[in-house]
C-alpha atoms as a PDB file:
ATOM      1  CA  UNK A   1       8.275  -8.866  -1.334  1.00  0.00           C
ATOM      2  CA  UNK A   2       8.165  -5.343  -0.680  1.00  0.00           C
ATOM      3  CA  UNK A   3       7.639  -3.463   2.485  1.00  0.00           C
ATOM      4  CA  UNK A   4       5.034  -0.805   1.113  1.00  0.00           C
ATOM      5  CA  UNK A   5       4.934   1.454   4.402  1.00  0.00           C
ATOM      6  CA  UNK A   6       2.127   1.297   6.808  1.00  0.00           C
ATOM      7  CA  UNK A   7      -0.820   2.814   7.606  1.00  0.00           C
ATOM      8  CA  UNK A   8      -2.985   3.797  10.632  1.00  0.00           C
ATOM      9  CA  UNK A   9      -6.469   4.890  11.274  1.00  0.00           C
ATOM     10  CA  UNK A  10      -9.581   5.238  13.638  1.00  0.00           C
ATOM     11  CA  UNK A  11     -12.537   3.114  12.632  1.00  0.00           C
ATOM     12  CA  UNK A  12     -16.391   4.228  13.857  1.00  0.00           C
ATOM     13  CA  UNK A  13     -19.248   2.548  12.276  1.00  0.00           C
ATOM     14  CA  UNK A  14     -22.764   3.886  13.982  1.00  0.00           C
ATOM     15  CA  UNK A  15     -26.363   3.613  12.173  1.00  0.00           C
ATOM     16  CA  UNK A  16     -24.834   2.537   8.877  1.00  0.00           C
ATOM     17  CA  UNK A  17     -22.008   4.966   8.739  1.00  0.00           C
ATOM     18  CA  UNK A  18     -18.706   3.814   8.842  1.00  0.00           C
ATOM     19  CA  UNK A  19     -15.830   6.680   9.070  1.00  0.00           C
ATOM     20  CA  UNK A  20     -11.862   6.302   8.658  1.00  0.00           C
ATOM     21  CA  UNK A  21     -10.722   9.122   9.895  1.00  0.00           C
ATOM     22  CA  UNK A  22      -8.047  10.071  10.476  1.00  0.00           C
ATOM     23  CA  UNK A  23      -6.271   7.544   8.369  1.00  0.00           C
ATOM     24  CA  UNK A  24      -2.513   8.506   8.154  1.00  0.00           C
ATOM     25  CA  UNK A  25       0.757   6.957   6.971  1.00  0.00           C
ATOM     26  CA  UNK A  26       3.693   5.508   4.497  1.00  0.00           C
ATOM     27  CA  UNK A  27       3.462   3.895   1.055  1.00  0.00           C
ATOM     28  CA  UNK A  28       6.106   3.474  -1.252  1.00  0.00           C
ATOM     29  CA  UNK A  29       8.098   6.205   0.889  1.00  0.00           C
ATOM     30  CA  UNK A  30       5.677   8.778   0.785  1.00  0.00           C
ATOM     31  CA  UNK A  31       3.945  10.138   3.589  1.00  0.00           C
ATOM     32  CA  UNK A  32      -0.370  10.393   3.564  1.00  0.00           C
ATOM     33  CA  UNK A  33      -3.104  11.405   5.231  1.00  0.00           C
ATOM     34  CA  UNK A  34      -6.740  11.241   4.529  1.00  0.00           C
ATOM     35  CA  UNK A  35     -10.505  10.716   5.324  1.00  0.00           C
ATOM     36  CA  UNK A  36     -13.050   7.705   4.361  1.00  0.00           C
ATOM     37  CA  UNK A  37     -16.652   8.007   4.646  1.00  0.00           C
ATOM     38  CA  UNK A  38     -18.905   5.308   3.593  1.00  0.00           C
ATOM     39  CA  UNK A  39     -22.957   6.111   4.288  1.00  0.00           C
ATOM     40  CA  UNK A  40     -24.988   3.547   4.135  1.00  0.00           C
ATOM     41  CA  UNK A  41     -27.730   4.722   5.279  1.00  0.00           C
ATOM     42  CA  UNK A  42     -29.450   5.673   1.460  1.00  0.00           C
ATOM     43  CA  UNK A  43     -31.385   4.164  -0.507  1.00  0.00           C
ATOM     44  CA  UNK A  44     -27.881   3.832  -2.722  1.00  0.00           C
ATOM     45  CA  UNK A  45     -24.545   4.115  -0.454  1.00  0.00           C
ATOM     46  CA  UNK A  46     -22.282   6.837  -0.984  1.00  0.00           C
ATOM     47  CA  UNK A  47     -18.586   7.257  -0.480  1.00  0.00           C
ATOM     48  CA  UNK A  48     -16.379  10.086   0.053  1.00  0.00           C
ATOM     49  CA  UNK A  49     -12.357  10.167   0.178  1.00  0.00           C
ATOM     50  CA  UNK A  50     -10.100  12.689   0.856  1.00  0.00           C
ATOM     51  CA  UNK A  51      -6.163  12.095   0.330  1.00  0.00           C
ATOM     52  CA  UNK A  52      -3.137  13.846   0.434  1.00  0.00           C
ATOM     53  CA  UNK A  53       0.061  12.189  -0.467  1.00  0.00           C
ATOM     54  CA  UNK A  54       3.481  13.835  -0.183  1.00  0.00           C
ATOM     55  CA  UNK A  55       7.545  12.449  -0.990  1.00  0.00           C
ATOM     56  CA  UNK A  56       5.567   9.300  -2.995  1.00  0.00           C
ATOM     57  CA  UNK A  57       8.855   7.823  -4.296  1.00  0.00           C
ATOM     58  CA  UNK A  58       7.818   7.238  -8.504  1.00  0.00           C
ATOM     59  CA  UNK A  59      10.810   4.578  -8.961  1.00  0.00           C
ATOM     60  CA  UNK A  60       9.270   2.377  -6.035  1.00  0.00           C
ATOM     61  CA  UNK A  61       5.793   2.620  -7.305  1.00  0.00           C
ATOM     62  CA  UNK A  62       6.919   1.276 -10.928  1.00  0.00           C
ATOM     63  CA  UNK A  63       9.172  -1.798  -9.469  1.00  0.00           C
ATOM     64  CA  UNK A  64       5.921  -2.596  -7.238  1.00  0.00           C
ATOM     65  CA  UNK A  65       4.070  -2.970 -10.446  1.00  0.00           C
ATOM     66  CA  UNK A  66       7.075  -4.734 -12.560  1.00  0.00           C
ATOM     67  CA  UNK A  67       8.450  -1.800 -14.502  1.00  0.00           C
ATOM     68  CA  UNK A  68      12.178  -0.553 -14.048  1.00  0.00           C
ATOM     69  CA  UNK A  69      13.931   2.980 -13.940  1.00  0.00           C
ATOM     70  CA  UNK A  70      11.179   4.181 -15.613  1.00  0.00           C
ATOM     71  CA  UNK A  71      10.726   7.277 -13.534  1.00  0.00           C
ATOM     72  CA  UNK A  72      12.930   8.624 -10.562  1.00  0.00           C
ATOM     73  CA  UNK A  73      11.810  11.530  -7.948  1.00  0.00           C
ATOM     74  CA  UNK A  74       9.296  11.822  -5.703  1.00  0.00           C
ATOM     75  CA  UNK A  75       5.916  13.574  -5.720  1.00  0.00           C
ATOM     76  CA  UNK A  76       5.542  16.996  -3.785  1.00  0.00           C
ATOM     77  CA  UNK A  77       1.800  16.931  -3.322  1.00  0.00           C
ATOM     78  CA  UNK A  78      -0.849  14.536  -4.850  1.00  0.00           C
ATOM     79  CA  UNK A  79      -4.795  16.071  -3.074  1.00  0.00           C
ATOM     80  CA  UNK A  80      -7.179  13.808  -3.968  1.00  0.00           C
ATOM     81  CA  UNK A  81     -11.099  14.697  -2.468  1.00  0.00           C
ATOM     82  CA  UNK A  82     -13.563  12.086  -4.571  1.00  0.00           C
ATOM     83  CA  UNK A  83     -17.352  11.657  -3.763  1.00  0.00           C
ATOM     84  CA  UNK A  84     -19.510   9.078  -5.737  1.00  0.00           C
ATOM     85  CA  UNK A  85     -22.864   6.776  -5.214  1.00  0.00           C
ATOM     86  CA  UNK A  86     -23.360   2.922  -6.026  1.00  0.00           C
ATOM     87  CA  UNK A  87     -23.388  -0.540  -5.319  1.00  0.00           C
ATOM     88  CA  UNK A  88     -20.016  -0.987  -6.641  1.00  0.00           C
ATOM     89  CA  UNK A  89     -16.799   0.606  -7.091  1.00  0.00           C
ATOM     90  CA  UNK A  90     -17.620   0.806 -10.699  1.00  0.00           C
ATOM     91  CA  UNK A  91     -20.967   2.506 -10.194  1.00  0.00           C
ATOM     92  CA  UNK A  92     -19.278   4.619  -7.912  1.00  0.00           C
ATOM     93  CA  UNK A  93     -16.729   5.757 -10.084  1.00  0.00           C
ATOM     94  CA  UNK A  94     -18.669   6.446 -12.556  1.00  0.00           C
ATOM     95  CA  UNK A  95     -20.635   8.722 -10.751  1.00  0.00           C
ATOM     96  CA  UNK A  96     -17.970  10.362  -8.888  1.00  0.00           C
ATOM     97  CA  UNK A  97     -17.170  13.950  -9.022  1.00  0.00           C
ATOM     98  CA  UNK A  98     -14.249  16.261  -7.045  1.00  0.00           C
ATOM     99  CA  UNK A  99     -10.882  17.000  -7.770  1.00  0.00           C
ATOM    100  CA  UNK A 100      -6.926  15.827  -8.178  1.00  0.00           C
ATOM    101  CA  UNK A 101      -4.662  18.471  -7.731  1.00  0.00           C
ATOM    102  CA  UNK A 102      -0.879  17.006  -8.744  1.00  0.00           C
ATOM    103  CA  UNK A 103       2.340  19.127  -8.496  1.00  0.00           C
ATOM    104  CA  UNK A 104       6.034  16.945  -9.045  1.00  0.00           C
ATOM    105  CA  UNK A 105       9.131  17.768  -9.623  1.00  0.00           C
ATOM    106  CA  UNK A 106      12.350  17.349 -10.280  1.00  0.00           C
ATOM    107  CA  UNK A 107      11.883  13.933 -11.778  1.00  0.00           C
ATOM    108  CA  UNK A 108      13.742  11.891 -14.214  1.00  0.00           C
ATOM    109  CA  UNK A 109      12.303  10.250 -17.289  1.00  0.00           C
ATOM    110  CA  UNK A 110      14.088   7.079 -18.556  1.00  0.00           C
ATOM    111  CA  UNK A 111      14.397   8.578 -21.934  1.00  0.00           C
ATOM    112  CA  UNK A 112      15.683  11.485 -23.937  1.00  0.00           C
ATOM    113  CA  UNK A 113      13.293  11.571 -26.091  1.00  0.00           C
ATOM    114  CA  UNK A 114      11.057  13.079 -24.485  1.00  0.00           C
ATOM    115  CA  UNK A 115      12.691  16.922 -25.328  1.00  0.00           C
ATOM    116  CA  UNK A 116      13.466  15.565 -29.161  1.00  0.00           C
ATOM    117  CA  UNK A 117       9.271  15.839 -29.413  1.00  0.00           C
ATOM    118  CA  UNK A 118       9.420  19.636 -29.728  1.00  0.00           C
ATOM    119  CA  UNK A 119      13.435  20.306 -30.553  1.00  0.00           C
ATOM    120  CA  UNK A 120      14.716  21.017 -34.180  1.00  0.00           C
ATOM    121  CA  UNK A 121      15.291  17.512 -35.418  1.00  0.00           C
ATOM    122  CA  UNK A 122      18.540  18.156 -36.977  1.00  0.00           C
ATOM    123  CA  UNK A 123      19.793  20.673 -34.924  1.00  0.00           C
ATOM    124  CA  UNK A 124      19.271  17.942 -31.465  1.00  0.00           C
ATOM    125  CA  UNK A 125      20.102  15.298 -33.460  1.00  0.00           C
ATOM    126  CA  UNK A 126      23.588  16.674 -34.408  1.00  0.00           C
ATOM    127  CA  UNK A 127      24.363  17.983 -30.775  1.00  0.00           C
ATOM    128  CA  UNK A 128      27.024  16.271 -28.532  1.00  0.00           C
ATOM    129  CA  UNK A 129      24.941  17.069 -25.480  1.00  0.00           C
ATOM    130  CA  UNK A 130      22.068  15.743 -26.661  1.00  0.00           C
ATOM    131  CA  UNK A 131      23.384  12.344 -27.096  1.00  0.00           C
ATOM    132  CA  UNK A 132      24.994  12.276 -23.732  1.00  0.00           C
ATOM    133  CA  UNK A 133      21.731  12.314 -21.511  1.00  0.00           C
ATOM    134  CA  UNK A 134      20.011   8.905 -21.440  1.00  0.00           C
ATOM    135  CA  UNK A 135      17.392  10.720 -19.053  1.00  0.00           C
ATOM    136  CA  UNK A 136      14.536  13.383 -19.478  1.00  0.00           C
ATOM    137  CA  UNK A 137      14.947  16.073 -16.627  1.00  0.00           C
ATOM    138  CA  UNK A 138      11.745  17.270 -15.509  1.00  0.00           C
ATOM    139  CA  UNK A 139      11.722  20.261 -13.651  1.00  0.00           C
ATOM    140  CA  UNK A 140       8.205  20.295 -12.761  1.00  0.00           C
ATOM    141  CA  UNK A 141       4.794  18.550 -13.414  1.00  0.00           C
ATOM    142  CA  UNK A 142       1.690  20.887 -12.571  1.00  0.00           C
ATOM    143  CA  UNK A 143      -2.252  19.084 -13.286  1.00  0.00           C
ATOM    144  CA  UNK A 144      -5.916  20.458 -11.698  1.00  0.00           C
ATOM    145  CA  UNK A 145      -8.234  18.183 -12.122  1.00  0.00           C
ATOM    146  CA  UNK A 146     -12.237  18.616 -11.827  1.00  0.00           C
ATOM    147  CA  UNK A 147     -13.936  15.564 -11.582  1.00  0.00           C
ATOM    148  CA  UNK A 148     -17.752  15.344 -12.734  1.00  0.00           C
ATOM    149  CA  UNK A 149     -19.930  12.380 -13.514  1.00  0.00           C
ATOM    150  CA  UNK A 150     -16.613  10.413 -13.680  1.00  0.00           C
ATOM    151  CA  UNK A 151     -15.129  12.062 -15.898  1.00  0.00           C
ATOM    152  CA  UNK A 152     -11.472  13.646 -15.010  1.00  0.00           C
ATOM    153  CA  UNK A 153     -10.989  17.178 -16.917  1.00  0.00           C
ATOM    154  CA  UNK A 154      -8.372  19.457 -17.022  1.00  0.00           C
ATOM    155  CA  UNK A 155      -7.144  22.774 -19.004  1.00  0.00           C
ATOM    156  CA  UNK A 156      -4.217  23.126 -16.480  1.00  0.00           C
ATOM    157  CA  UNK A 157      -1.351  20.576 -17.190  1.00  0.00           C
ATOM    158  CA  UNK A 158       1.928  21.991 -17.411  1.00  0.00           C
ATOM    159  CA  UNK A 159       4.927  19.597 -17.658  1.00  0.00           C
ATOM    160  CA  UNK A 160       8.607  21.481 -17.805  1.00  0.00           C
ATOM    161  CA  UNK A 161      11.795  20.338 -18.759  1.00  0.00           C
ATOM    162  CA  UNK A 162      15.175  22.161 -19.621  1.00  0.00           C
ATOM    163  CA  UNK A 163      14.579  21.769 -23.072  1.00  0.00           C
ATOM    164  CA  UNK A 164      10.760  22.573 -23.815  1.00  0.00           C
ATOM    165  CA  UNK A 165       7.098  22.579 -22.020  1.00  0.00           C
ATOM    166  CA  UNK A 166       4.630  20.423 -22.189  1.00  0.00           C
ATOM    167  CA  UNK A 167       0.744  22.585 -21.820  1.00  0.00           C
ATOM    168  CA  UNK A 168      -2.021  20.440 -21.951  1.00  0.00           C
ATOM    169  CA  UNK A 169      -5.873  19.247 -22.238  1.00  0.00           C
ATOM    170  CA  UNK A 170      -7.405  16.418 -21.742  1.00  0.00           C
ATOM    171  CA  UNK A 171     -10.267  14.036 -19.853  1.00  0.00           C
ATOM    172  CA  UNK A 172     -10.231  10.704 -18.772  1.00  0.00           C
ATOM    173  CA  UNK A 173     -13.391   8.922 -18.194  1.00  0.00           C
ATOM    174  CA  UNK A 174     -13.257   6.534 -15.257  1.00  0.00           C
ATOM    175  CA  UNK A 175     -15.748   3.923 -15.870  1.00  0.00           C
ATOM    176  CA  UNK A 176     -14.580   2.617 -19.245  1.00  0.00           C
ATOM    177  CA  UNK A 177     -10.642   3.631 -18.329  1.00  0.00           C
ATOM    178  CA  UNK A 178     -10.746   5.924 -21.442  1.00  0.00           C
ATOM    179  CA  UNK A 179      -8.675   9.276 -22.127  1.00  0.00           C
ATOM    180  CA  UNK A 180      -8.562  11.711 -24.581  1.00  0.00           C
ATOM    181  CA  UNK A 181      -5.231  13.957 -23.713  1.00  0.00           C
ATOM    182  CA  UNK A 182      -3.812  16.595 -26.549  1.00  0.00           C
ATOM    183  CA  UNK A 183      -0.605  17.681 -25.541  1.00  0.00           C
ATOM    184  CA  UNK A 184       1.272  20.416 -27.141  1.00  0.00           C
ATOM    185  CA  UNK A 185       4.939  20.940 -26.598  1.00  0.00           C
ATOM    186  CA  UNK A 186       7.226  24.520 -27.304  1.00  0.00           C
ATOM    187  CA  UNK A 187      11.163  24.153 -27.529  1.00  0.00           C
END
């Protein structure tokens, strides 16, 4: 019951290539533009995508899919390019390869406790301030992404609040919707 934005694009589809391009627009209050290039002219099709999504309003995104003031802001620049082969989404995925590059920020978390992960326990948990903020402030969330054979790997996520940052690791496979993240936060 949402309006979601809208969207526009050219279509061409010549000797079994069909080409979006260029496909701009609005969802969930964030402006987009991209690129979508199916070949079907091999043996085994092949797409390509290239999005980039900026002011994507977080809050709108999680009522959309039945969550609530989880997470308030807006992204600053989500760059998705993504190239795989098969017969299926899942084939293409997990053949895919490119990169995600995400920078955000300010957001708010729906939960403090959040900077309790890497604060002195007793110290936070004694402090009047503390207790007043229902929220995490985020000042910034920073991920590059290489994608390869469907799997999603980074070395460069940063996450940074007032009160500690977040550096991390991780991959997250795209065929079987698997991750494996190791986060490490500093007060």
């Amino acid at each position: 019951e949402e309006d979601l934005g809208h969207a526009s694009f050219q279509i061409a589809l010549e000797e079994g290539l069909l080409v979006l391009q260029p496909v701009t627009g609005n969802l969930w209050g964030g402006a987009f533009e991209g690129k979508l290039v199916l070949d079907g002219t091999r043996y085994v099709p092949t797409l390509e995508g290239n999005l980039h999504i900026q002011g994507l309003d977080y809050d709108r995104v999680a009522r959309s899919f039945g969550g609530a003031d989880m997470v308030k802001g807006q992204s600053q620049s989500i760059k998705l390019a993504l190239k795989g082969r098969g017969d299926t989404l899942y084939e293409v995925l997990e053949q895919a390869s490119g990169e995600l590059n995400l920078v955000d920020g300010p957001l708010q978390l729906a939960t403090k406790y959040i900077d309790l992960w890497a604060a002195d326990l007793i110290t936070t948990a004694l402090s009047t301030a503390w207790k007043k903020e229902p929220i995490t402030n985020l000042n910034c969330m920073v991920g590059y992404f290489d994608i390869e054979e469907g799997v999603v790997k980074s070395d460069d996520i940063l996450i940074d609040s007032n009160r500690l940052t977040i550096a991390g690791i991780g991959k997250f496979h795209l065929a079987d919707e698997t991750m494996d993240v190791l986060l490490t936060p500093r007060p």
